[in-house]
Protein backbone atom coordinates (compact mmCIF):
# COMPACT_ATOMS: atom_id res chain seq x y z
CA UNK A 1 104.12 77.29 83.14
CA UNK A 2 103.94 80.04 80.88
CA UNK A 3 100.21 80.76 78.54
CA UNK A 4 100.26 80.46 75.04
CA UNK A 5 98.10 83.91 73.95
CA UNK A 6 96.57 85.60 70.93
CA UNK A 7 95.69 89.00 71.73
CA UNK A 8 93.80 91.09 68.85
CA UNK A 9 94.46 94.55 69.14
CA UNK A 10 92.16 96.63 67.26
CA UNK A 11 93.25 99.92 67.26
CA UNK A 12 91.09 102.45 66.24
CA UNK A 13 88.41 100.82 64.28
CA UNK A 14 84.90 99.79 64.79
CA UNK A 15 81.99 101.01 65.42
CA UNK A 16 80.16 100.90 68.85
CA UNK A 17 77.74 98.23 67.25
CA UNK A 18 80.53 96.82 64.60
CA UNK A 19 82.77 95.93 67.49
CA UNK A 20 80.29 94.24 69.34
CA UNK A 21 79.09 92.20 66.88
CA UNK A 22 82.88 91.16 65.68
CA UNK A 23 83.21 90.18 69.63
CA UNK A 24 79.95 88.18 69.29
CA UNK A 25 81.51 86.55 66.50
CA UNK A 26 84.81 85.82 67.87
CA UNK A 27 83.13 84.16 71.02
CA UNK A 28 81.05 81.68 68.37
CA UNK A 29 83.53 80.68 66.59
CA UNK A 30 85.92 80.15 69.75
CA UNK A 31 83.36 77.93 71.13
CA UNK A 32 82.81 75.73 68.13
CA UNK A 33 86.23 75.57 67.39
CA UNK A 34 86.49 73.61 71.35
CA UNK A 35 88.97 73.60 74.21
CA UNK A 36 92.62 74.97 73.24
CA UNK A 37 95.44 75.71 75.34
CA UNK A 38 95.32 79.15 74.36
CA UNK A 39 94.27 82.51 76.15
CA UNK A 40 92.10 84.60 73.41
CA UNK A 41 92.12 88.32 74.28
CA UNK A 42 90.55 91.33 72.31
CA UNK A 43 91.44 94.61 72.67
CA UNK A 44 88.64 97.17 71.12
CA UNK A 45 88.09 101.03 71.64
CA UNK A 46 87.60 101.79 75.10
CA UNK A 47 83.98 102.71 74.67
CA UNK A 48 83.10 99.01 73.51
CA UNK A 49 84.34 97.15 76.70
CA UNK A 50 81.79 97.12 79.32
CA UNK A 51 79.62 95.59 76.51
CA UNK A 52 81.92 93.36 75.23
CA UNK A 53 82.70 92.14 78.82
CA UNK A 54 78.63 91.23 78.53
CA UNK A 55 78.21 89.49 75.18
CA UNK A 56 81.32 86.92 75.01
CA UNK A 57 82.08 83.94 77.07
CA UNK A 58 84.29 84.90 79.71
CA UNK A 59 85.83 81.68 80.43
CA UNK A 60 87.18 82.08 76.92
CA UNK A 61 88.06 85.34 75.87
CA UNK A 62 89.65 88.42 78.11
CA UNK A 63 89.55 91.88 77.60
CA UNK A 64 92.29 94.35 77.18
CA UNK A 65 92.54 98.12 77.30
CA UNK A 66 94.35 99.28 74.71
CA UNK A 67 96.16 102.09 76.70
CA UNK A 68 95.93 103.73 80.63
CA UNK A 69 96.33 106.63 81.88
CA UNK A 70 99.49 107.69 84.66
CA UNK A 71 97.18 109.00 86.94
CA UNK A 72 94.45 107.25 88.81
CA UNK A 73 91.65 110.49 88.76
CA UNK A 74 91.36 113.65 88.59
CA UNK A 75 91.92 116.40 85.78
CA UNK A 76 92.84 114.90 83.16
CA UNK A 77 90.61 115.12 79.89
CA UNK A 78 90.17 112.57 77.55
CA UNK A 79 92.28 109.98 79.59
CA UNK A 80 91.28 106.35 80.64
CA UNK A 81 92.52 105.16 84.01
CA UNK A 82 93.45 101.27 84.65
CA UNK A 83 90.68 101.49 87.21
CA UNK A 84 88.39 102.85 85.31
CA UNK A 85 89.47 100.01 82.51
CA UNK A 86 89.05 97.58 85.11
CA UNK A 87 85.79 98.41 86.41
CA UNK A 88 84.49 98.08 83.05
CA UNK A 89 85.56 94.48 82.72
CA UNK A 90 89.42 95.01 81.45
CA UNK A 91 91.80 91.96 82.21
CA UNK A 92 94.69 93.37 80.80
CA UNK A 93 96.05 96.91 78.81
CA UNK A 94 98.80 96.76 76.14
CA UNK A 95 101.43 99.53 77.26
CA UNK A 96 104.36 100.96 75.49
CA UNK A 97 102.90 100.12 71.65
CA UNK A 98 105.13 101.02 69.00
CA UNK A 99 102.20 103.47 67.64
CA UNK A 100 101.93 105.20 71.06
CA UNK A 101 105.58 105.68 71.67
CA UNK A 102 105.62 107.01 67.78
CA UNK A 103 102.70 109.68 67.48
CA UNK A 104 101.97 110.26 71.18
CA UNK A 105 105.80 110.76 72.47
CA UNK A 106 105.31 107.77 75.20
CA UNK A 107 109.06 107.50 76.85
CA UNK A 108 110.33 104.60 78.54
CA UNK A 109 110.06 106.55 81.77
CA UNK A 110 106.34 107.36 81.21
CA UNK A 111 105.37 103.53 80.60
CA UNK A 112 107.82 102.61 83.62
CA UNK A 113 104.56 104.56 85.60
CA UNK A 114 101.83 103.24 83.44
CA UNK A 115 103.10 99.62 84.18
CA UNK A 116 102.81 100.10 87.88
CA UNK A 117 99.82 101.97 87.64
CA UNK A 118 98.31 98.85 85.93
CA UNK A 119 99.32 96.10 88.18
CA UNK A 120 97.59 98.40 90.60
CA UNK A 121 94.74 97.69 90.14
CA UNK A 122 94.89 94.21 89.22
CA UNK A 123 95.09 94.93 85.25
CA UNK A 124 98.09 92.83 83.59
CA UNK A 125 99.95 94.87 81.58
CA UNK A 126 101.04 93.51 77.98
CA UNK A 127 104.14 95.59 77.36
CA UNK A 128 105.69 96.04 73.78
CA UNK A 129 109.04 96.14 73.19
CA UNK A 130 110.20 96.61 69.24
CA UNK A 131 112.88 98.46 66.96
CA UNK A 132 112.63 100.40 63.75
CA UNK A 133 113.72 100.05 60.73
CA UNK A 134 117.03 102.20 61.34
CA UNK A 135 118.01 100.25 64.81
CA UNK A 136 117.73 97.39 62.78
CA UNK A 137 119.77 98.16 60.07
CA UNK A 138 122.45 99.70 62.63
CA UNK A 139 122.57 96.33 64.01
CA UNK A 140 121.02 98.38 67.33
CA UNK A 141 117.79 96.33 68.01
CA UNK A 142 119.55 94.26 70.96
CA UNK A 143 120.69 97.63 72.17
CA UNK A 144 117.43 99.30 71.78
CA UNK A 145 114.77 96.23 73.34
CA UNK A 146 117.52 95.89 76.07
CA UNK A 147 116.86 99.61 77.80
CA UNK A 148 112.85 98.98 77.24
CA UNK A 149 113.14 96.47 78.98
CA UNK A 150 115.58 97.67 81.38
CA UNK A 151 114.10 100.49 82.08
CA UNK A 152 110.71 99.82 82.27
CA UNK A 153 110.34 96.56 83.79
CA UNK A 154 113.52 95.89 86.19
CA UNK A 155 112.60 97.99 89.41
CA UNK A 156 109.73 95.47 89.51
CA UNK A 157 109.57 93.02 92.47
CA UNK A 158 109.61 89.59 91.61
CA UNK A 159 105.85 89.19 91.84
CA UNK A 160 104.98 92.20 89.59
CA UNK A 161 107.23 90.92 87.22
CA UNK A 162 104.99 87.44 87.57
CA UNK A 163 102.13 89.33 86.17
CA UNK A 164 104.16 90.50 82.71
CA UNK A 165 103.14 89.63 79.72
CA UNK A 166 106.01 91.09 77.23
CA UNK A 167 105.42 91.77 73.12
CA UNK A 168 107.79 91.63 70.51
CA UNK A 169 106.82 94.44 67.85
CA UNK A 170 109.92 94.79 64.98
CA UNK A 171 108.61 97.80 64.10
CA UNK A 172 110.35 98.07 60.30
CA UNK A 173 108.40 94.94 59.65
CA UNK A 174 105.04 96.47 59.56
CA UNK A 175 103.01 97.80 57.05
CA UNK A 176 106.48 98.33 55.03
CA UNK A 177 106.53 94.84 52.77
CA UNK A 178 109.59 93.58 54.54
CA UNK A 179 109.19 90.56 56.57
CA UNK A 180 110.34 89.30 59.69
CA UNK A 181 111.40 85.44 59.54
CA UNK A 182 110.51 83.35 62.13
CA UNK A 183 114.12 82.88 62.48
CA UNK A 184 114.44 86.39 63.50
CA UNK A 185 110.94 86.29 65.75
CA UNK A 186 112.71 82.86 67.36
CA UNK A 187 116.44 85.31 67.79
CA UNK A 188 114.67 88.67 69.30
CA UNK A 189 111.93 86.34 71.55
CA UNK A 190 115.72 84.01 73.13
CA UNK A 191 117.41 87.78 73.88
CA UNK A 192 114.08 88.82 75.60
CA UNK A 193 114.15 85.69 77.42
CA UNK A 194 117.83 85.79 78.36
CA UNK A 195 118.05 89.34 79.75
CA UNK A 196 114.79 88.53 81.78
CA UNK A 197 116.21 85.59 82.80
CA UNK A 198 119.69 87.61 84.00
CA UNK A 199 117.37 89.71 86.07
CA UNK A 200 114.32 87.68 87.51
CA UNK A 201 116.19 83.89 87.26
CA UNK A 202 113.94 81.17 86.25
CA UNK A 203 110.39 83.33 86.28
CA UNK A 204 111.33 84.53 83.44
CA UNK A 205 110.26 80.78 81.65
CA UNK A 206 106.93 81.45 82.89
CA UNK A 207 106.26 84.70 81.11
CA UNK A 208 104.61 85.07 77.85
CA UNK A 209 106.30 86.79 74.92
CA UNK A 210 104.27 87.61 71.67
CA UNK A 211 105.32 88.30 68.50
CA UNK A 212 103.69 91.96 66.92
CA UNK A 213 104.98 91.72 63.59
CA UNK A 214 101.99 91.33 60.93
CA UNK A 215 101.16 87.72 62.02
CA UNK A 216 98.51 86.31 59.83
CA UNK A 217 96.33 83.36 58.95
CA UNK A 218 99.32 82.06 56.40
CA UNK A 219 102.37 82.56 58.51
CA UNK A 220 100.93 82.23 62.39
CA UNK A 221 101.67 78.15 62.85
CA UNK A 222 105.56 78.35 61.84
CA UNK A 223 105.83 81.31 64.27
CA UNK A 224 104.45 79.85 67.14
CA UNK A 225 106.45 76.57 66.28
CA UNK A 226 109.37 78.32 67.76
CA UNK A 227 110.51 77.82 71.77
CA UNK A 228 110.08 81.08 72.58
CA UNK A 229 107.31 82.74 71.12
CA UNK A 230 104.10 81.56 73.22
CA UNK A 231 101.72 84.00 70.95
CA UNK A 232 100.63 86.90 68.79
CA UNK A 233 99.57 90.25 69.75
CA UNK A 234 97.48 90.91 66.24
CA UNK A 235 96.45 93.74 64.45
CA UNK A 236 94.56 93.59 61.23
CA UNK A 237 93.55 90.03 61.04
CA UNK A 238 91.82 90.59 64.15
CA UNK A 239 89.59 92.68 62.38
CA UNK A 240 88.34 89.32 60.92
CA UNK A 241 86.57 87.01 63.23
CA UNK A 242 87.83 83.45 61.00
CA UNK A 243 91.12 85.31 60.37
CA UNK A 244 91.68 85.29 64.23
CA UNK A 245 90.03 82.18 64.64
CA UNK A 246 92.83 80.56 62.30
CA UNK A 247 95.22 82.43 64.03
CA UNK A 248 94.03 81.41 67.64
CA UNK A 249 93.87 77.66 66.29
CA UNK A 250 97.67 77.56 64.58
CA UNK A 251 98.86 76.62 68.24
């Protein structure tokens, strides 16, 4: 049986002290709000999770690493390994974000390593998939979300693949005043399904797809009405602990 999630990514914002205290917050108002079939995961700047890991309830709320590394140690400035993510209290790492492929040049081939490199050691990996405005408007997208997926995720045994948790980023849809229906969330979220489904059989109804594109407060609950979206990965309204909350509770 597949999770329903809401993961908050919050890219590169907050202070050391400004991200704990949002995670202190978060964990409050999870609580109060009471039991809900959903998994609540936060994903803050590297430097904040070890902390974070201390401060919220645990039963409640994962953590997730907002990127890894390809290699496990060694010479490799400014990188974060998945082990080093997990030892600090990481239960998952978002791979293949439309941002990182974008400014950082991240290939399918590079996140093909990342992925394993994850499940390694014991992180699950949340892995984006997503077009852009031109692949949508050359009626590419299919096309496009087909070879991430392909390529990334198919050399996978089947109990790898168990540990997937896929996102659904149309990329034209952020931050650019178009919107993404939940028609089209419902359309992309079936294909994803599908093609998994061609590959791993009937697994594939027990992983989790999110939808990435600018899910909010006002629009979350028709969303997540839909068969096959079991979530949100979130960016800015997880900058706001009752935002997230009313995200979190539109399950």
């Amino acid at each position: 049986m597949r999770k329903n999630i809401v993961a908050g990514n919050w890219k590169l914002n907050t202070s050391y002290q400004e991200g704990i205290d949002l995670a202190i917050e978060i964990s409050k108002l999870v609580a109060e709000s009471g039991d809900k079939n959903v998994e609540v995961i936060v994903s803050p700047p590297f430097t904040h999770i070890a902390e974070i890991n201390k401060v919220v309830d645990n039963d409640r709320i994962s953590i997730a690493g907002q990127n890894c590394a390809t290699e496990t140690s060694g010479a490799f400035t400014g990188e974060i390994s998945a082990e080093i993510l997990w030892s600090a209290g990481a239960d998952y790492v978002i791979l293949g974000h439309s941002e990182r492929r974008e400014y950082y040049g991240e290939t399918n081939k590079l996140l093909n390593i990342k992925v394993k490199k994850a499940l390694e050691f014991n992180l699950t990996p949340i892995y984006c998939v997503g077009e852009v405005l031109e692949e949508r408007e050359a009626g590419k997208h299919f096309d496009v979300i087909k070879e991430q997926l392909e390529t990334v995720l198919f050399d996978l045994d089947a109990d790898d693949f168990s540990k997937i948790v896929i996102a659904y980023e149309p990329v034209w849809a952020i931050g650019t005043g178009k919107v993404a229906s939940p028609a089209q969330a419902q359309e992309v979220h079936k294909f994803i399904r599908d093609l998994l489904a061609d590959k791993f059989g009937g697994a594939a109804q027990n992983t989790s797809i999110l939808y990435g594109g600018s899910c909010k407060p006002g629009n979350a609950k028709e969303i997540f009405a839909n068969t096959d979206v079991d979530g949100g990965l979130i960016g800015g309204a997880a900058l706001k602990a009752e935002d997230f909350l009313a995200i979190i509770n539109a399950f």
